[in-house]
C-alpha atoms as a PDB file:
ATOM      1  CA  UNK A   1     106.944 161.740 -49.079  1.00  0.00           C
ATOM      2  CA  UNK A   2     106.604 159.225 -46.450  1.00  0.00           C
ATOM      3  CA  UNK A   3     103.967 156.144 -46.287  1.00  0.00           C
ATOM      4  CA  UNK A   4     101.952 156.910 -44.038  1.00  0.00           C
ATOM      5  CA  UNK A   5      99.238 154.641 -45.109  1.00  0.00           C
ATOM      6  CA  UNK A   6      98.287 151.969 -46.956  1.00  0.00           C
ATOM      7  CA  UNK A   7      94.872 150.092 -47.865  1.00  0.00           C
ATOM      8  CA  UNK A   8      93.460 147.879 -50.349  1.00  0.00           C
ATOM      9  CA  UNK A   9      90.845 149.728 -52.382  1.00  0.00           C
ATOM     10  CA  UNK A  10      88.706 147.434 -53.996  1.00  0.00           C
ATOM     11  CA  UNK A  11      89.579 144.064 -56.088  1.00  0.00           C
ATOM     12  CA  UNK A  12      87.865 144.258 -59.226  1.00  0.00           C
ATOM     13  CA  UNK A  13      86.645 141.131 -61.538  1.00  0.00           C
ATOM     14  CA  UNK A  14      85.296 144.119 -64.438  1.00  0.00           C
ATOM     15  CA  UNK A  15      86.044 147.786 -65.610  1.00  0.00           C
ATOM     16  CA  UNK A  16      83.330 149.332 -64.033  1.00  0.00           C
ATOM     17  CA  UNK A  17      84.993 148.069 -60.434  1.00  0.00           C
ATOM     18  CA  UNK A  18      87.896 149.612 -61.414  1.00  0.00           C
ATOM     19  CA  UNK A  19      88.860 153.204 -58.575  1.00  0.00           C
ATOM     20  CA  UNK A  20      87.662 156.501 -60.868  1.00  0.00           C
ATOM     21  CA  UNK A  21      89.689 158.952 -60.583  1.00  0.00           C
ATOM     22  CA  UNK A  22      93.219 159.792 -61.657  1.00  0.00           C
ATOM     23  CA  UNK A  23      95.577 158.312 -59.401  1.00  0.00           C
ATOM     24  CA  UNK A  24      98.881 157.056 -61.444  1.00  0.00           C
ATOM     25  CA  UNK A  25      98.975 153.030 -61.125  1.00  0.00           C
ATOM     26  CA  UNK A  26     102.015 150.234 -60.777  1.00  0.00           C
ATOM     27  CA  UNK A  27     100.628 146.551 -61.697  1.00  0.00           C
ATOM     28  CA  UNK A  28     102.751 143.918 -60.766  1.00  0.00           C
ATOM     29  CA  UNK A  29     102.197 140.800 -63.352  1.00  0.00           C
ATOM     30  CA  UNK A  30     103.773 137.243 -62.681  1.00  0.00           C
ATOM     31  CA  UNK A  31     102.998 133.424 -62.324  1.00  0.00           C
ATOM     32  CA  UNK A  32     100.750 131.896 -59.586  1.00  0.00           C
ATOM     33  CA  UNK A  33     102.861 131.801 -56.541  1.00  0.00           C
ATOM     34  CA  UNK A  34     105.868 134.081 -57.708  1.00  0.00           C
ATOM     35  CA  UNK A  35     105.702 136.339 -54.620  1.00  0.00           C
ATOM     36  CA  UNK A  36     103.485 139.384 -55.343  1.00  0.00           C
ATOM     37  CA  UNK A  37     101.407 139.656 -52.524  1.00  0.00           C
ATOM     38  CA  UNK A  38     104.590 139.254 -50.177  1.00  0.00           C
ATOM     39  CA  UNK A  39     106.478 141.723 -52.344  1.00  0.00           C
ATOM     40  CA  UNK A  40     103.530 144.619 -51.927  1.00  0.00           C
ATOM     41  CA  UNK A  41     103.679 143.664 -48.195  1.00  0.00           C
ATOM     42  CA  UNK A  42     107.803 143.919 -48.496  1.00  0.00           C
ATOM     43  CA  UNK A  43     107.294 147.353 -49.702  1.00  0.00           C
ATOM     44  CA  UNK A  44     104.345 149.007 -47.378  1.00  0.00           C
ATOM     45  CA  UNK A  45     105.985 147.616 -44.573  1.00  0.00           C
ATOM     46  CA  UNK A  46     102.740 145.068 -43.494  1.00  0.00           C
ATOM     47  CA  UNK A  47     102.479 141.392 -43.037  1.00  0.00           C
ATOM     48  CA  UNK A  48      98.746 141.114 -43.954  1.00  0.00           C
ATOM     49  CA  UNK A  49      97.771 143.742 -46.246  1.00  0.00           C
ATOM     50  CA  UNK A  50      98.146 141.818 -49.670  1.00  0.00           C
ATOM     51  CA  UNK A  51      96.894 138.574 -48.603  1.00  0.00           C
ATOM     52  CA  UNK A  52      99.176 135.695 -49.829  1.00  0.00           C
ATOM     53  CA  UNK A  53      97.982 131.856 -50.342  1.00  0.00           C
ATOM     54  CA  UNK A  54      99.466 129.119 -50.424  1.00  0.00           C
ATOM     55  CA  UNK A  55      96.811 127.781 -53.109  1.00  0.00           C
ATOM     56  CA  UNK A  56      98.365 128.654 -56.637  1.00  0.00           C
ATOM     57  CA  UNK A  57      95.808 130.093 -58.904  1.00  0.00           C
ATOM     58  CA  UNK A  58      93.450 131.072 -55.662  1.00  0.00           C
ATOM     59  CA  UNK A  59      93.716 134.901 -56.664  1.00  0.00           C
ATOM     60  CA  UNK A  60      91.212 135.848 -59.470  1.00  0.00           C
ATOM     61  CA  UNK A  61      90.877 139.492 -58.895  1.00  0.00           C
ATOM     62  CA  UNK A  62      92.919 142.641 -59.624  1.00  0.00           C
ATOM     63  CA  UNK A  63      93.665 144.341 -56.128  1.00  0.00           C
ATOM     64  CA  UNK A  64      93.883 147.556 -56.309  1.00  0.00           C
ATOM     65  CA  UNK A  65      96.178 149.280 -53.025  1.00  0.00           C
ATOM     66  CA  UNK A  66      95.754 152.558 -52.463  1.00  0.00           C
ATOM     67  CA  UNK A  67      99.464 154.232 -51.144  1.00  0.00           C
ATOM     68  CA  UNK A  68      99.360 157.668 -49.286  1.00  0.00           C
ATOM     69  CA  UNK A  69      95.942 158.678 -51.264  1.00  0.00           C
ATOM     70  CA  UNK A  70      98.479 159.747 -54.110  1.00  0.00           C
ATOM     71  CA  UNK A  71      98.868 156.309 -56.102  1.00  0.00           C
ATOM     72  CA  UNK A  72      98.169 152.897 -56.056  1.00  0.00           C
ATOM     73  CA  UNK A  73     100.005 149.620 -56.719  1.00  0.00           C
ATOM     74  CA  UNK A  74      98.054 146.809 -58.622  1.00  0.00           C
ATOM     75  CA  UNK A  75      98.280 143.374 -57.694  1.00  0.00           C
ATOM     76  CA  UNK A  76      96.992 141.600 -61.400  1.00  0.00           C
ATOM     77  CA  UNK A  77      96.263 138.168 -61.103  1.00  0.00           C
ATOM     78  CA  UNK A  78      98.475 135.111 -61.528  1.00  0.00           C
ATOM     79  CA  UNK A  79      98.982 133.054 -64.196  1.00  0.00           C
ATOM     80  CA  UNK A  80      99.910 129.912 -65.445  1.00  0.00           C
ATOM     81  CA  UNK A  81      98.764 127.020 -62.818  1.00  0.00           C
ATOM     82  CA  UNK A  82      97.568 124.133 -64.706  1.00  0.00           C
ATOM     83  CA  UNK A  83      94.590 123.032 -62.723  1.00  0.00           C
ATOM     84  CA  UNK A  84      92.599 126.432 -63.336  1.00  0.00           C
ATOM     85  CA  UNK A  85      89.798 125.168 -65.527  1.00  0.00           C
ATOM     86  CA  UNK A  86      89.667 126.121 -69.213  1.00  0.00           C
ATOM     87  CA  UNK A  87      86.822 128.950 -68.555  1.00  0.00           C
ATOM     88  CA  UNK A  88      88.637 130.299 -65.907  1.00  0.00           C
ATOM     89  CA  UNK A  89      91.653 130.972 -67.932  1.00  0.00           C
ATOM     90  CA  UNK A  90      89.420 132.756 -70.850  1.00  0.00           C
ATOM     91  CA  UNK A  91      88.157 134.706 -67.921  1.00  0.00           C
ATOM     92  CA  UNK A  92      91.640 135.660 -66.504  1.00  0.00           C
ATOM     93  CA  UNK A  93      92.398 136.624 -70.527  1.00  0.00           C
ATOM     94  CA  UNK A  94      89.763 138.825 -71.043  1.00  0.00           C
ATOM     95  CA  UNK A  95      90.164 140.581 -67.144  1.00  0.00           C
ATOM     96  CA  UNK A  96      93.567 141.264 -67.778  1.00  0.00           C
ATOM     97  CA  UNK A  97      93.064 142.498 -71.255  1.00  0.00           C
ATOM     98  CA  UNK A  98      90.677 144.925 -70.282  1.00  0.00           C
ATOM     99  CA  UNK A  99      92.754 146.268 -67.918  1.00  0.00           C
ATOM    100  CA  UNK A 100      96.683 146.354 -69.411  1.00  0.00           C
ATOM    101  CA  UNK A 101      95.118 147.669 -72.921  1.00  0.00           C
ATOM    102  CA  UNK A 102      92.946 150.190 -71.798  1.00  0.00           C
ATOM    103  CA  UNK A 103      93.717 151.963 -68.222  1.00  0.00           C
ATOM    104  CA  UNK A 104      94.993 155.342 -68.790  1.00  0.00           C
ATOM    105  CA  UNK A 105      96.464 155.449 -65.096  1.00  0.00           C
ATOM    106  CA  UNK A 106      98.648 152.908 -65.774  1.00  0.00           C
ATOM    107  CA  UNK A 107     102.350 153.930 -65.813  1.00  0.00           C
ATOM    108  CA  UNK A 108     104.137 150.835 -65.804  1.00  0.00           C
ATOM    109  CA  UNK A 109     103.669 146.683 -65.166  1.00  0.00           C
ATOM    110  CA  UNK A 110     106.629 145.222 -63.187  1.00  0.00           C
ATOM    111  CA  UNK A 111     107.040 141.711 -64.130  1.00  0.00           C
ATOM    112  CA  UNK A 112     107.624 139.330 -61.579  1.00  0.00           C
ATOM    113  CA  UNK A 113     110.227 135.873 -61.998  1.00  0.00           C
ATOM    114  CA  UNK A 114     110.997 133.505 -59.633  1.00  0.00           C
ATOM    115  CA  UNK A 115     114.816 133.511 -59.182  1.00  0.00           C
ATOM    116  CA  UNK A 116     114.402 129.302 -58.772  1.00  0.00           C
ATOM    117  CA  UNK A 117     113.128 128.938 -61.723  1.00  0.00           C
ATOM    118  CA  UNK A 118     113.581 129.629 -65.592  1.00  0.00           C
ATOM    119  CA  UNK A 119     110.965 131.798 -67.108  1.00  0.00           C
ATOM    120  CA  UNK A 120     108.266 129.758 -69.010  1.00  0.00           C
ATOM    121  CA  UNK A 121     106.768 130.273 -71.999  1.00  0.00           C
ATOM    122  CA  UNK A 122     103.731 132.096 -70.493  1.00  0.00           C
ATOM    123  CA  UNK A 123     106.566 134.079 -68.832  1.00  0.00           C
ATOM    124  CA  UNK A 124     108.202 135.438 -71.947  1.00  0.00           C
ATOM    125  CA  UNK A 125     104.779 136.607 -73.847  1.00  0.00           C
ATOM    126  CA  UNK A 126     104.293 138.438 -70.456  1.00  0.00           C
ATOM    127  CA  UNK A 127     107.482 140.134 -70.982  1.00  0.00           C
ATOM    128  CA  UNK A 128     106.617 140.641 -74.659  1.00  0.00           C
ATOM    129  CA  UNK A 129     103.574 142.045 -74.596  1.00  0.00           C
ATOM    130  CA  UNK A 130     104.826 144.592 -71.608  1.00  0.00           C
ATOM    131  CA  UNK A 131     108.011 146.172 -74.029  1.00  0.00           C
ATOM    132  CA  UNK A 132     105.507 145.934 -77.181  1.00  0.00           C
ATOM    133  CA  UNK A 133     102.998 148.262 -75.446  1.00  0.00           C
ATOM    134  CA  UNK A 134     105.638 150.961 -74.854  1.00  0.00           C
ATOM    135  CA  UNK A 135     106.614 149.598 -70.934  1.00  0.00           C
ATOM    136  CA  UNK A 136     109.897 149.718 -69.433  1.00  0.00           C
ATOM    137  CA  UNK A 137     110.423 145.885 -68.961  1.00  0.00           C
ATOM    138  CA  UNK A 138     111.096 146.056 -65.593  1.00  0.00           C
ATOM    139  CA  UNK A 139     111.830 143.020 -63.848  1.00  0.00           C
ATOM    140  CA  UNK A 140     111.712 141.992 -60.309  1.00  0.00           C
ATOM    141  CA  UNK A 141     113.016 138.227 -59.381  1.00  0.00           C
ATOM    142  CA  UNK A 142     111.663 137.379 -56.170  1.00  0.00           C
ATOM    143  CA  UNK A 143     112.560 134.447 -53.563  1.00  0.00           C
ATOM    144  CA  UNK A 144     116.120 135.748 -53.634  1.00  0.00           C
ATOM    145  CA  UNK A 145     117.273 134.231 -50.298  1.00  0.00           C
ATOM    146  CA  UNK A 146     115.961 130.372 -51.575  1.00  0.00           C
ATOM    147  CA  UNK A 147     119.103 130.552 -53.664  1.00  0.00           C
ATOM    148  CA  UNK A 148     122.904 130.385 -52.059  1.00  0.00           C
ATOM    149  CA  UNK A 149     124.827 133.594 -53.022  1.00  0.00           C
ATOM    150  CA  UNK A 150     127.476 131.930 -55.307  1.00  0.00           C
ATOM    151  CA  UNK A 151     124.593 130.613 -57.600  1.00  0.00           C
ATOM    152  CA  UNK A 152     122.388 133.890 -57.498  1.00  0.00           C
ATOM    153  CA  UNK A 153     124.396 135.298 -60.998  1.00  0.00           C
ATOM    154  CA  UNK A 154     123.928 132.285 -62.739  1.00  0.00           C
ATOM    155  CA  UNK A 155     119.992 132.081 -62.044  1.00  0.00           C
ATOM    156  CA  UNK A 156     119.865 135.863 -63.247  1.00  0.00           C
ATOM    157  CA  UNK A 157     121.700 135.354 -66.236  1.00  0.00           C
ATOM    158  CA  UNK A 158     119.388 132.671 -67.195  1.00  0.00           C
ATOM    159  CA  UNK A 159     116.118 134.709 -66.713  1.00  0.00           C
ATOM    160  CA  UNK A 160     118.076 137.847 -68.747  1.00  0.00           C
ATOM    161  CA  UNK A 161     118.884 135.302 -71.658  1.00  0.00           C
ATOM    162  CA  UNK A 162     115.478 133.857 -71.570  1.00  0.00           C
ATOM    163  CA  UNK A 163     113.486 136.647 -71.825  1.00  0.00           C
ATOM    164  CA  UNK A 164     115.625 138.743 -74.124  1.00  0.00           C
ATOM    165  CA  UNK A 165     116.379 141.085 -71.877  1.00  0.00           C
ATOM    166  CA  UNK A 166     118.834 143.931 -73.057  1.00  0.00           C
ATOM    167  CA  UNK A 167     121.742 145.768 -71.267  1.00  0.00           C
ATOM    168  CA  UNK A 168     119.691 148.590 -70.641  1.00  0.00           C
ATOM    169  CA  UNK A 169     116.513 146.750 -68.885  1.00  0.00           C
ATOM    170  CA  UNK A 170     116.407 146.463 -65.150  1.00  0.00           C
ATOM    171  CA  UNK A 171     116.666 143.227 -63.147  1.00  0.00           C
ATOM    172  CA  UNK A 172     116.429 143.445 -59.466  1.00  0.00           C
ATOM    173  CA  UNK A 173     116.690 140.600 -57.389  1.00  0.00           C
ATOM    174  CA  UNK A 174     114.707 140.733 -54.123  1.00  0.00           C
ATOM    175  CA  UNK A 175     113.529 138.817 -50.993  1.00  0.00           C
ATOM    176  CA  UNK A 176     110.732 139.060 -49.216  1.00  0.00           C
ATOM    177  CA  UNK A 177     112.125 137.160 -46.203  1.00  0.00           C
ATOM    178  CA  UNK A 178     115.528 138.966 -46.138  1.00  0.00           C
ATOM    179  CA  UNK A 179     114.129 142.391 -47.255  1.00  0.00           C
ATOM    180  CA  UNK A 180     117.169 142.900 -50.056  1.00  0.00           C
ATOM    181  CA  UNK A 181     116.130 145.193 -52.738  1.00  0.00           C
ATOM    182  CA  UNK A 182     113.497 146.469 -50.955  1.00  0.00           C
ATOM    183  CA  UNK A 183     115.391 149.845 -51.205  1.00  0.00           C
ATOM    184  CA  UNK A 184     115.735 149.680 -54.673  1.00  0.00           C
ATOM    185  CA  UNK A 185     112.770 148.644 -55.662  1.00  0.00           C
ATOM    186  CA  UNK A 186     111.520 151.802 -54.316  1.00  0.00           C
ATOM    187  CA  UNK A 187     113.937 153.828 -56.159  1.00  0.00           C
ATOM    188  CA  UNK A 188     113.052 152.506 -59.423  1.00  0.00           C
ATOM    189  CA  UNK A 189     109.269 152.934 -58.861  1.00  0.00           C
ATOM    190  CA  UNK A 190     109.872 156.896 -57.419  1.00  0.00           C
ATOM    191  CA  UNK A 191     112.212 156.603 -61.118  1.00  0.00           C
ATOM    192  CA  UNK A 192     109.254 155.956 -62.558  1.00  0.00           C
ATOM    193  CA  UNK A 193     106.551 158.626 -60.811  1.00  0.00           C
ATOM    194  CA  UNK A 194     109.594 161.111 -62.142  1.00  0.00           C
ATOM    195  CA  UNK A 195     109.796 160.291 -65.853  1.00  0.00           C
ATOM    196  CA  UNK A 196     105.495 160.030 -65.796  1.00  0.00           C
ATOM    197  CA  UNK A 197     105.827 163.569 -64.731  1.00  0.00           C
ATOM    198  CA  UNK A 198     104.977 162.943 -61.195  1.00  0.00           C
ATOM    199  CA  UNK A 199     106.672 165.026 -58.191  1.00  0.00           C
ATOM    200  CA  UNK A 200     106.338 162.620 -55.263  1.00  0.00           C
ATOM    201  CA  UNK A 201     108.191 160.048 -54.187  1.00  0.00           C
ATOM    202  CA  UNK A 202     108.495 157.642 -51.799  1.00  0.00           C
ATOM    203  CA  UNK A 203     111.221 157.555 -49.257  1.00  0.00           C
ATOM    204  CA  UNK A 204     110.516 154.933 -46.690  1.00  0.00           C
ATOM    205  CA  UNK A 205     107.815 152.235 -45.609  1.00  0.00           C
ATOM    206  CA  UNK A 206     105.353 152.927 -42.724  1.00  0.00           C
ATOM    207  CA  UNK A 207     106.899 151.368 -39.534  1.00  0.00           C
END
């Protein structure tokens, strides 16, 4: 299956908002800023479809992209920017709450880290909470190509270490100005569509 196309379906503040129909679902989770927006982009093969900002905290929605009309890649909301007021954070809680907990089309939650960074605290219950409700832990460092190539090992090792990860969880490293791992990020989600019992997969971007 190639992608052919590519749209955002609807970005939902509630559960009612939320696409009905059956449609297997990959959220991608991470900090304010990490990259998600130009990672979805990365992958589809478009500049503008996930719209990035340079305004941390600016996205208070979950986006939900339809791929192909056969699944759909979630965009959940960042976290963890300190000038988001108090109620805006309870709100953010209680959005993504409703919607890791209790969507059945949800296969799997990709956690994004940036590689410049050590994961924070907010970072690590992330990862928690992801391997404690049954997910694979997959994690996706993005920025790659703001790091020089003899430091890139040591940055991974420290985001392994930090979040506890274990020699059989996956780390892939990838930029979104370079396009590494864009390849491989597909073959881990297709992975992913084959172990859900899914028979399509994706084998390359729309041009």
């Amino acid at each position: 299956m190639k992608i052919k196309s590519a749209e955002i379906v609807i970005s939902a503040v509630k559960r009612e908002q939320y696409p009905e129909d059956e449609k297997p679902e990959i959220a991608f989770a991470g900090r304010s800023n990490v990259g998600k927006s130009s990672l979805i982009n990365l992958l589809v093969n478009r500049k503008k479809l996930a719209r990035t900002s340079s305004s941390p905290g600016k996205t208070q929605t979950i986006n939900f992209y339809d791929i192909n009309d056969q699944f759909r890649i979630v965009d959940l909301p960042g976290y963890g920017y300190a000038k988001v007021s108090k109620s805006s954070k309870e709100a953010w809680g209680k959005m993504m709450d409703a919607y890791l907990s209790n969507r059945k089309n949800l296969i799997d939650v990709f956690q994004l880290v940036d590689i410049r960074h050590a994961p924070t605290q907010q970072d690590k219950h992330m990862y928690s909470w992801i391997k404690h409700f049954g997910f694979n832990g997959i994690v996706i460092v993005t920025k790659l190509d703001k790091i020089k190539r003899g430091q890139r090992q040591k940055h991974l090792d420290i985001i392994k270490k930090e979040l506890q990860m274990t020699s059989d969880d996956i780390l892939l490293p990838v930029s979104a100005e370079s396009r590494e791992g864009k390849e491989e990020a597909w073959e881990i989600i297709n992975e992913v569509f084959k172990v859900n019992g899914f028979d399509f997969e994706a084998e390359e971007a729309i041009k």
